[in-house]
Protein backbone atom coordinates (compact mmCIF):
# COMPACT_ATOMS: atom_id res chain seq x y z
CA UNK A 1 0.84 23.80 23.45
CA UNK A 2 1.13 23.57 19.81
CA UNK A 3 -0.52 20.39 18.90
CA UNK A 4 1.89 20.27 15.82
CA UNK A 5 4.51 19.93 17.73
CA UNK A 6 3.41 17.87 20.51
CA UNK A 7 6.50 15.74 21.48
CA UNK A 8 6.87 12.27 20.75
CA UNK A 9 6.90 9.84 23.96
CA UNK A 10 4.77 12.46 25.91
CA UNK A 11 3.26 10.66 28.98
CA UNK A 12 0.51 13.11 30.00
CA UNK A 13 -1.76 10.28 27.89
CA UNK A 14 -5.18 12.20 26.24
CA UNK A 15 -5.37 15.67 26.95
CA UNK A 16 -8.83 16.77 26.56
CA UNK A 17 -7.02 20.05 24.44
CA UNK A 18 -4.87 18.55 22.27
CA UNK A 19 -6.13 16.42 19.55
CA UNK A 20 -2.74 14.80 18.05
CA UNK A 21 -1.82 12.84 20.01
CA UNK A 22 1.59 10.60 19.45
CA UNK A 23 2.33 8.91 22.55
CA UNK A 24 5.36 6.03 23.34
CA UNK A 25 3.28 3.74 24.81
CA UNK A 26 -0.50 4.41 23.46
CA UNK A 27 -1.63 0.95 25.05
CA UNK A 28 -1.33 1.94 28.57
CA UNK A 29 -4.08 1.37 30.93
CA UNK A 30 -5.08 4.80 31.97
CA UNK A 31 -5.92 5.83 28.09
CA UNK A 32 -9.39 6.95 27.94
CA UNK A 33 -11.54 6.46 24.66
CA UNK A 34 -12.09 10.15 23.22
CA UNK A 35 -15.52 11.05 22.18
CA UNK A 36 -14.80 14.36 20.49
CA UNK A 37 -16.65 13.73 16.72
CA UNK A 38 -13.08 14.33 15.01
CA UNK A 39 -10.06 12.00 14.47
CA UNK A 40 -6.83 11.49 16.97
CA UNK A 41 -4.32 10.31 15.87
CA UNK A 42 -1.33 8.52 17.98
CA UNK A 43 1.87 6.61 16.72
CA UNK A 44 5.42 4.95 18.63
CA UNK A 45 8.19 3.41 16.84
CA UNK A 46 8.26 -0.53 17.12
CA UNK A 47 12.06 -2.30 15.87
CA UNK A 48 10.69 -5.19 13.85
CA UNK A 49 13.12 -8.01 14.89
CA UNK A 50 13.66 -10.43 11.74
CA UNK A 51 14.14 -14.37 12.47
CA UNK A 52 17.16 -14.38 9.99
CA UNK A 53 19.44 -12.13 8.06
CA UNK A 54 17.42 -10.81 5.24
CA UNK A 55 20.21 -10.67 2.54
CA UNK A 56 19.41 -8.87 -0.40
CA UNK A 57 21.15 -7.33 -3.54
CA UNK A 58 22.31 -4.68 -1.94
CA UNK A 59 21.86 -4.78 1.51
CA UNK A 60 21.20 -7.13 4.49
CA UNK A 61 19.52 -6.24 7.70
CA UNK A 62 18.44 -8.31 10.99
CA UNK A 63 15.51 -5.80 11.79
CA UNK A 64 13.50 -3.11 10.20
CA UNK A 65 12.46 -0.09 11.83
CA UNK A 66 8.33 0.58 11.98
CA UNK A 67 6.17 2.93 13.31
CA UNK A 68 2.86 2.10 14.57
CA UNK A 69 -0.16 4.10 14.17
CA UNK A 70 -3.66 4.65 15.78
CA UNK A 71 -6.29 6.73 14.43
CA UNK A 72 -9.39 7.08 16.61
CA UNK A 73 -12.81 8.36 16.33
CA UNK A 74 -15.49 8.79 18.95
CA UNK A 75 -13.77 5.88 20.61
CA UNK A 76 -13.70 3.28 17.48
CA UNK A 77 -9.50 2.88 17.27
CA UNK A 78 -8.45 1.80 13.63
CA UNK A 79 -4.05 0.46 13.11
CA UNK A 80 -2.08 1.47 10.55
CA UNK A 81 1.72 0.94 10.47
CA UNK A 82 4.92 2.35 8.48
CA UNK A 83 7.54 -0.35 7.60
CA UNK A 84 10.59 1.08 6.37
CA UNK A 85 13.33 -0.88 4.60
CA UNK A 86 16.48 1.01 3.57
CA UNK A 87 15.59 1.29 -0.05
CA UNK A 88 12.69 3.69 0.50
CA UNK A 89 14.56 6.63 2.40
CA UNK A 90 12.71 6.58 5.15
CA UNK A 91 13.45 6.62 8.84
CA UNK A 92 11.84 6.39 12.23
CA UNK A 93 12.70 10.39 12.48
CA UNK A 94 11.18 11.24 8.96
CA UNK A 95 8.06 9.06 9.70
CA UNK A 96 7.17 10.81 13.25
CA UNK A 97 8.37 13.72 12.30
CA UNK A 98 5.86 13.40 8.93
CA UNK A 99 2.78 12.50 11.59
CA UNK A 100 3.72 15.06 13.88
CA UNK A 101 3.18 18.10 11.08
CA UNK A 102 -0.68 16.53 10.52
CA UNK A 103 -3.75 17.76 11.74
CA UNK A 104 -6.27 15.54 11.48
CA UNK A 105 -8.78 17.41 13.80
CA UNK A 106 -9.99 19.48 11.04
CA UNK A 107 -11.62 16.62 10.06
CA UNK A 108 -14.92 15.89 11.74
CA UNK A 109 -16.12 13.04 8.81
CA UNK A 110 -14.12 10.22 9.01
CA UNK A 111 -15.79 8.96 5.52
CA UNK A 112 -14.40 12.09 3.64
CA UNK A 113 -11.44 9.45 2.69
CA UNK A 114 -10.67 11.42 -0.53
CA UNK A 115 -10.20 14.91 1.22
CA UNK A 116 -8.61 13.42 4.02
CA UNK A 117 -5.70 11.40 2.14
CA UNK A 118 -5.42 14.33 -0.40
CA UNK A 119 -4.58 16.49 2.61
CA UNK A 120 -1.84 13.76 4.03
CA UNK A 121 -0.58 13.29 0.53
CA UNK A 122 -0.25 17.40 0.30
CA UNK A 123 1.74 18.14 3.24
CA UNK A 124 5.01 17.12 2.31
CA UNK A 125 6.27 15.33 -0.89
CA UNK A 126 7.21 11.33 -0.52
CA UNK A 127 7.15 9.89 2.82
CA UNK A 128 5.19 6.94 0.92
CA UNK A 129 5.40 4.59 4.26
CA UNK A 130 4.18 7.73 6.66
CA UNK A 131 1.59 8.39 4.27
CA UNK A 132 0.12 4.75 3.82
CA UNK A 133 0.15 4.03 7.85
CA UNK A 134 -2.56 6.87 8.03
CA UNK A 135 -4.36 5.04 4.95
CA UNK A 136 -3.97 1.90 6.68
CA UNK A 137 -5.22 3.18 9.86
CA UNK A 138 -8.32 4.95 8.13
CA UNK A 139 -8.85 2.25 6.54
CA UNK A 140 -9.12 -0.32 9.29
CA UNK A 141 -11.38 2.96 11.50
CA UNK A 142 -14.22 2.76 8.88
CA UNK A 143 -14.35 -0.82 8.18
CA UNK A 144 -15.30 -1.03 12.11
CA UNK A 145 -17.80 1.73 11.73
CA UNK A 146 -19.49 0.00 9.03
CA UNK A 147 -19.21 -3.16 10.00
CA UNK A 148 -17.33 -5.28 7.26
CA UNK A 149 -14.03 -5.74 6.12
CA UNK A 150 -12.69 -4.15 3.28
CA UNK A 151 -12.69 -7.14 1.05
CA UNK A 152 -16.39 -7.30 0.61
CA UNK A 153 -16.96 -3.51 0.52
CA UNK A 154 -14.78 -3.65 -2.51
CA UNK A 155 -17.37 -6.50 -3.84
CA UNK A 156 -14.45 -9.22 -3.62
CA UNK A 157 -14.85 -12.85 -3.04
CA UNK A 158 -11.93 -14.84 -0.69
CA UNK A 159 -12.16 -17.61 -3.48
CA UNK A 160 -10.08 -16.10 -5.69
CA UNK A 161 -6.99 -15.12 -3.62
CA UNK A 162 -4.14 -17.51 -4.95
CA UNK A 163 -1.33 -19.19 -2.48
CA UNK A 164 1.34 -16.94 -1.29
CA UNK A 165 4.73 -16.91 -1.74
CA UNK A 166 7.48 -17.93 1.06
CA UNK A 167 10.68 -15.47 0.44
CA UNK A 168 14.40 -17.46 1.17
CA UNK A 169 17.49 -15.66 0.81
CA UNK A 170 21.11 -16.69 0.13
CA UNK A 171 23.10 -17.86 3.35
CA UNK A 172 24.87 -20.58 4.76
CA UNK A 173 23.59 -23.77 3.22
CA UNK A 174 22.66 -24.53 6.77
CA UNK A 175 20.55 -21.44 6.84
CA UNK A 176 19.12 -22.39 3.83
CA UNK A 177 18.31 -25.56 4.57
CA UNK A 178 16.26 -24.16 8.09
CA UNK A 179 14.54 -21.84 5.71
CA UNK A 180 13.14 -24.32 3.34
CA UNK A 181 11.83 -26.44 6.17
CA UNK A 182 9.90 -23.41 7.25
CA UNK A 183 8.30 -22.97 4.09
CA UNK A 184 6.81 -26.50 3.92
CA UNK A 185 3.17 -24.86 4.44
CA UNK A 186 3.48 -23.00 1.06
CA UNK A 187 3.55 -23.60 -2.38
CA UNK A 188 5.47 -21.48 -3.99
CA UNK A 189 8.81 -19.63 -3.04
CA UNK A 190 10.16 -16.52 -3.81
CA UNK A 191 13.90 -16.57 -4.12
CA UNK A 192 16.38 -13.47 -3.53
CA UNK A 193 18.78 -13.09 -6.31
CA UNK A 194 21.35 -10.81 -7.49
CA UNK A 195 24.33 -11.76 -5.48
CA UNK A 196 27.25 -14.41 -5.85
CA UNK A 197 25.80 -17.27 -5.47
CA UNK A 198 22.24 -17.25 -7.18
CA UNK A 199 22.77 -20.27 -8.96
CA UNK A 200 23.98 -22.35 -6.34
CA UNK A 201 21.01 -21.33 -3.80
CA UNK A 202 18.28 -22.10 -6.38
CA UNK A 203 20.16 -25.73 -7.13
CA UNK A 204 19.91 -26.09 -3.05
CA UNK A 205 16.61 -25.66 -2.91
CA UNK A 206 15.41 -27.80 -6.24
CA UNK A 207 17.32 -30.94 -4.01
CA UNK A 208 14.78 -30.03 -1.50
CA UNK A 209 11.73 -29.76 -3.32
CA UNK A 210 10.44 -29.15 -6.85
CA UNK A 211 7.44 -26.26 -5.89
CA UNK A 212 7.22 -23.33 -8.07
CA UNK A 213 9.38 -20.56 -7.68
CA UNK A 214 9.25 -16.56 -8.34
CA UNK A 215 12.30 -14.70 -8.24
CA UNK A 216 13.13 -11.47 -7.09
CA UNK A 217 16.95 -9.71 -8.09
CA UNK A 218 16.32 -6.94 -6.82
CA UNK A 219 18.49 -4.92 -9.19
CA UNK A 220 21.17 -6.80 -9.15
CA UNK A 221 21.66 -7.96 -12.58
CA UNK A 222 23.41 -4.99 -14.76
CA UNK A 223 23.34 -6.66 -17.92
CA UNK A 224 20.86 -7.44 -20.32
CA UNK A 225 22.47 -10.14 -21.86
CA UNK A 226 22.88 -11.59 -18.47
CA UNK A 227 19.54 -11.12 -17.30
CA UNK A 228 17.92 -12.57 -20.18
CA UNK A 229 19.98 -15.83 -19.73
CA UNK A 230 19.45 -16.18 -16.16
CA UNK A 231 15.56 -16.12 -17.40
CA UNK A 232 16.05 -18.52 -19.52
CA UNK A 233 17.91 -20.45 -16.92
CA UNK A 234 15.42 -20.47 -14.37
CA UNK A 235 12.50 -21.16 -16.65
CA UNK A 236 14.15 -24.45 -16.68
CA UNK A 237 14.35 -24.62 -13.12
CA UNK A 238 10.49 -24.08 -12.68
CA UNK A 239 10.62 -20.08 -12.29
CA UNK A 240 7.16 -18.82 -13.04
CA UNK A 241 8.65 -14.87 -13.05
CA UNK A 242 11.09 -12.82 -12.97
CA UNK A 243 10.68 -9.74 -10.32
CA UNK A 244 13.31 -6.26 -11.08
CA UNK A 245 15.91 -8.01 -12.44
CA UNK A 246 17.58 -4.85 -13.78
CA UNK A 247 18.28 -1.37 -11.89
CA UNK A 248 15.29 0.75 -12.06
CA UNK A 249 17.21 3.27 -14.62
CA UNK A 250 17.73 0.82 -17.21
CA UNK A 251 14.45 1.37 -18.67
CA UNK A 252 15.22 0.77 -22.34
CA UNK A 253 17.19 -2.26 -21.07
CA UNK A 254 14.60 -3.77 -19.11
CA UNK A 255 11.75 -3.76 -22.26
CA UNK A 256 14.58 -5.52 -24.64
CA UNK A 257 14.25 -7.80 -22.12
CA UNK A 258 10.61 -8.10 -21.41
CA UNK A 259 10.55 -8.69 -25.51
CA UNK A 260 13.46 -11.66 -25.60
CA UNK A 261 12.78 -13.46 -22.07
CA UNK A 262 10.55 -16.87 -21.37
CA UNK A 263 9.27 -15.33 -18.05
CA UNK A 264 6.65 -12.32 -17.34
CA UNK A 265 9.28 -9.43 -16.21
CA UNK A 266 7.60 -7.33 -13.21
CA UNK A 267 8.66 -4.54 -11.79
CA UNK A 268 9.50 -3.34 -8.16
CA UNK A 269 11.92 -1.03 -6.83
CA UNK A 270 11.05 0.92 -9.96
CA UNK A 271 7.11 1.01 -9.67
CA UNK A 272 6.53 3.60 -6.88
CA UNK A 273 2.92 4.97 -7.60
CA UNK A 274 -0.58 5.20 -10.01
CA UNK A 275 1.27 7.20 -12.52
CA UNK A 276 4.20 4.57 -12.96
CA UNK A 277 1.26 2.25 -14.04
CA UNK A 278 0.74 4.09 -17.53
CA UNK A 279 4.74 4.92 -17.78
CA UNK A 280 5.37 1.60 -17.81
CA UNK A 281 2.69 -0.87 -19.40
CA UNK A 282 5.61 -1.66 -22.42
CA UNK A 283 8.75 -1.52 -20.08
CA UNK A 284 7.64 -4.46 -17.59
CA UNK A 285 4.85 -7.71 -17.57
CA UNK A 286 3.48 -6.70 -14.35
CA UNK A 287 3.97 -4.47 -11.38
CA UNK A 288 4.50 -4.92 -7.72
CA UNK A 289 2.02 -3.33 -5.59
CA UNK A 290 3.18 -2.61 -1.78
CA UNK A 291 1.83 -0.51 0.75
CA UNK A 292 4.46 1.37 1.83
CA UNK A 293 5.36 2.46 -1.76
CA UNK A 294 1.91 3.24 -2.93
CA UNK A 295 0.86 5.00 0.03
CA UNK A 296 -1.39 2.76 1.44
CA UNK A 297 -4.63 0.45 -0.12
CA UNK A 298 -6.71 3.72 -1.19
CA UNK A 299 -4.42 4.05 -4.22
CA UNK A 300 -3.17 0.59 -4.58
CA UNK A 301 -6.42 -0.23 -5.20
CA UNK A 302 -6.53 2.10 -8.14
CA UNK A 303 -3.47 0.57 -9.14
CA UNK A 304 -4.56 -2.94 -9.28
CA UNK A 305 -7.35 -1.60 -11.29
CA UNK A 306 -5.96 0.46 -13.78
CA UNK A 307 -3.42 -2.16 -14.55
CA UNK A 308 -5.54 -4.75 -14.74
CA UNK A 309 -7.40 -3.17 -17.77
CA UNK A 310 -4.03 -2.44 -19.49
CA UNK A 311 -3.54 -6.19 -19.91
CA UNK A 312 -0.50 -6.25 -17.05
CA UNK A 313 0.10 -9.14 -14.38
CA UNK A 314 -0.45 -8.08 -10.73
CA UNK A 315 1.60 -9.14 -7.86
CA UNK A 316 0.77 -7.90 -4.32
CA UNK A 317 3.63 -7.88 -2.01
CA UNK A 318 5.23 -6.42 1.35
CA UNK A 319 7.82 -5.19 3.38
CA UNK A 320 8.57 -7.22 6.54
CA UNK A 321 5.68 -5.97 8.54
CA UNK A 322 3.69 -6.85 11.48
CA UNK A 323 0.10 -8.73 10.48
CA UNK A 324 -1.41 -5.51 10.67
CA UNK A 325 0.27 -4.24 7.63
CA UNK A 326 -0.30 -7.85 5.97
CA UNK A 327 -3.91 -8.07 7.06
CA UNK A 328 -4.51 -4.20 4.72
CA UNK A 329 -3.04 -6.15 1.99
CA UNK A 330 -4.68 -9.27 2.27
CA UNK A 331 -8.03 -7.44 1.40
CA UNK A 332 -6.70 -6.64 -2.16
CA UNK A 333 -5.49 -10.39 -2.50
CA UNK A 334 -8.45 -11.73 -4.60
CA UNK A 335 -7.87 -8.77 -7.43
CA UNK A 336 -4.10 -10.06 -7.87
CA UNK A 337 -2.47 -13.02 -9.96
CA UNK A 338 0.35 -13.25 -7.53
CA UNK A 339 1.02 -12.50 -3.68
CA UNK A 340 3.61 -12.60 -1.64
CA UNK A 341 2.53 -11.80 1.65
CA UNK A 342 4.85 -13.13 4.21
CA UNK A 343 6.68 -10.22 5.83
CA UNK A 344 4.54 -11.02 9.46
CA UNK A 345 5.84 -14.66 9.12
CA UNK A 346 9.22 -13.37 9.12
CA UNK A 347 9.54 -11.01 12.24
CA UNK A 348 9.99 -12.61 15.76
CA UNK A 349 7.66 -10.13 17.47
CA UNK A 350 4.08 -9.51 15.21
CA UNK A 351 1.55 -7.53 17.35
CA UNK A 352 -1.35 -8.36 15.95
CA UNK A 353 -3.18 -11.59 15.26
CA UNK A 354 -6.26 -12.70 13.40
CA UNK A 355 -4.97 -13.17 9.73
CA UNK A 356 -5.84 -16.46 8.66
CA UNK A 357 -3.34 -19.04 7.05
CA UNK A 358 -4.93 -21.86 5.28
CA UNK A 359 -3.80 -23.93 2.02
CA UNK A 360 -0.67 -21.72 1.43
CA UNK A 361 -3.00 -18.98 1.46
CA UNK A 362 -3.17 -15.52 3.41
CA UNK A 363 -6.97 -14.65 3.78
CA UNK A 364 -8.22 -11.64 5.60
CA UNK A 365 -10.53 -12.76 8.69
CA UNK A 366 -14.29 -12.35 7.88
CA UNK A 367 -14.32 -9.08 10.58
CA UNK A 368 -14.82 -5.53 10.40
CA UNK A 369 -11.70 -3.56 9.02
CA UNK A 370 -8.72 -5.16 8.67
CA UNK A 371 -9.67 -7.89 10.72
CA UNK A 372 -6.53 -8.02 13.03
CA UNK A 373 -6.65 -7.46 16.77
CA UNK A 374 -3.43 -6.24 19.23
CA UNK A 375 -2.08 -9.48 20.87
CA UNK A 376 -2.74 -9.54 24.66
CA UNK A 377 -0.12 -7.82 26.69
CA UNK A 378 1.72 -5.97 23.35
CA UNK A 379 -1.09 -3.29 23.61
């Protein structure tokens, strides 16, 4: 059998020849740990079902598709995942079909990280969310074999990670309403804008309480002129920034703006990966570092770095994601000035627990790896 090629939702579990493995149901009871000295990899798809319409800009969606990932080495099992909202292209099909064309058994060193995600980047251009659930996943693998989670093998301290951000879109003002009672653990919302109606949801939720907010438009604001007075609009309104307010394009639009408007302007949908960090330190305030667009923490890392010394705001956010996903982020929280890390708190069926939640706060467990364990009985 071509181990390339081995077909998804094969139930012959572990085959003692074949080391990639991708298997629909890779918690059954019969797997075996492999002690072979290279890495096996095995992923399934997993339908992330959101509590409430996510209604964006341009879309809206009641679930987002994932895939889940394990990567295991001499019987040490680290989790990765790919979450994959419209916007990024990617699919369920292009994701497994992505995994599927690795080969990961040439690898006998699990700590070669740099030759190992140079390889995963090489094989096939984009496939950002593919790419970062083998990060992830490699990620949480040596953080068990050493012992620690990443967090402190970077050198960083919990005490600096600030409170996260609960996201509310428009709906119903009944909806709405629902929302902001959830959100009564954190202290500062994010708000989805750029559809009929912004105004209107941010005056519902200043009658229900006067926390900070952050806004997101996700694109949806195609003027300038516009853009700039909604800024100065929700300044007054206790708006600390303003996230992609333009479409990505408008490049020489969007740094008129950053020049006229009260708020820090950050960018999103049009910050992808390390070289966007350079191309645009005078187009936007800040960027948005996410996983699944940066291809996981090895290079968002980098990121945070790198635009940290160019003078530019930070923001670490996420797709909606299980806590697995959230947990990998977490461990770059105390590097940021802003997260928003609530895509687990949003989905009706996380797999994974261990993430702690504390003072409106997101803080990576004090265990090796990501920290983050499979929930009984969702193995």
């Amino acid at each position: 059998m071509d181990r390339r090629k081995f077909i998804l939702g094969s139930s012959a579990g572990l085959l003692a020849t074949s080391s990639l493995m991708s298997l629909s149901a890779f918690g059954c009871s019969t797997k075996k740990t492999v002690k072979s000295g290279h890495l096996v990899l095995r992923f399934k798809p997993y339908e992330l079902k959101l509590k409430h319409a996510f209604n964006l800009a341009k879309s809206s969606r009641t679930t987002t598709p994932d895939v889940q990932v394990e990567l295991e080495y001499d019987g040490i099992v680290g989790y990765g995942e790919a979450s994959m909202p419209p916007y990024l292209g990617e699919s369920v099909e292009s994701v497994t079909k992505f995994l599927s064309s690795l080969d990961l058994t040439q690898f006998t060193d699990p700590f070669r990280m740099e030759e190992i995600l140079a390889y995963v980047d090489s094989v096939a251009p984009n496939n950002r969310a593919a790419k970062a659930s083998i990060d992830i996943a490699l990620h949480d693998l040596l953080g068990k074999i050493m012992g620690q989670p990443w967090y402190k093998i970077w050198g960083l301290s919990t005490e600096k990670i600030h409170p996260t951000s609960f996201t509310i879109s428009n709906d119903t003002p009944e909806v709405v309403q629902q929302k902001i009672k959830e959100s009564e653990q954190y202290k500062v919302l994010k708000v989805k804008m750029g559809v009929p109606g912004d105004k209107e949801l941010v005056e519902t939720i200043r009658k229900a309480t006067d926390r900070p907010l952050c806004v997101d438009a996700n694109q949806g604001w195609n003027s300038k002129e516009y853009a700039l007075e909604m800024c100065h609009w929700l300044k007054e309104k206790g708006c600390i920034f303003v996230e992609q307010p333009l479409p990505k394009e408008m490049l020489d639009e969007t740094a008129w703006l950053r020049e006229q408007s009260p708020l820090p302007i950050i960018a999103d949908e049009a910050f992808q990966r390390l070289p966007d960090v350079v191309r645009f330190k005078d187009v936007y305030d800040g960027i948005n570092i996410k996983l699944m667009k940066s291809t996981g923490l090895h290079e968002a890392y980098k990121m945070a770095v790198l635009a940290k010394s160019l003078g530019m705001y930070v923001m670490l956010g996420c797709m909606t994601e299980t806590s697995c996903g959230i947990a990998a982020a977490a461990q770059l929280s105390p590097m940021v000035d802003w997260t928003d890390l609530d895509g687990n708190v949003l989905i009706g069926n996380d797999r994974f627990e261990g993430l702690i939640f504390e003072d409106g706060k997101v803080i990576p467990a004090d265990k090796p790896g990501l920290g983050v364990s499979i929930i009984k009985g969702l193995e």
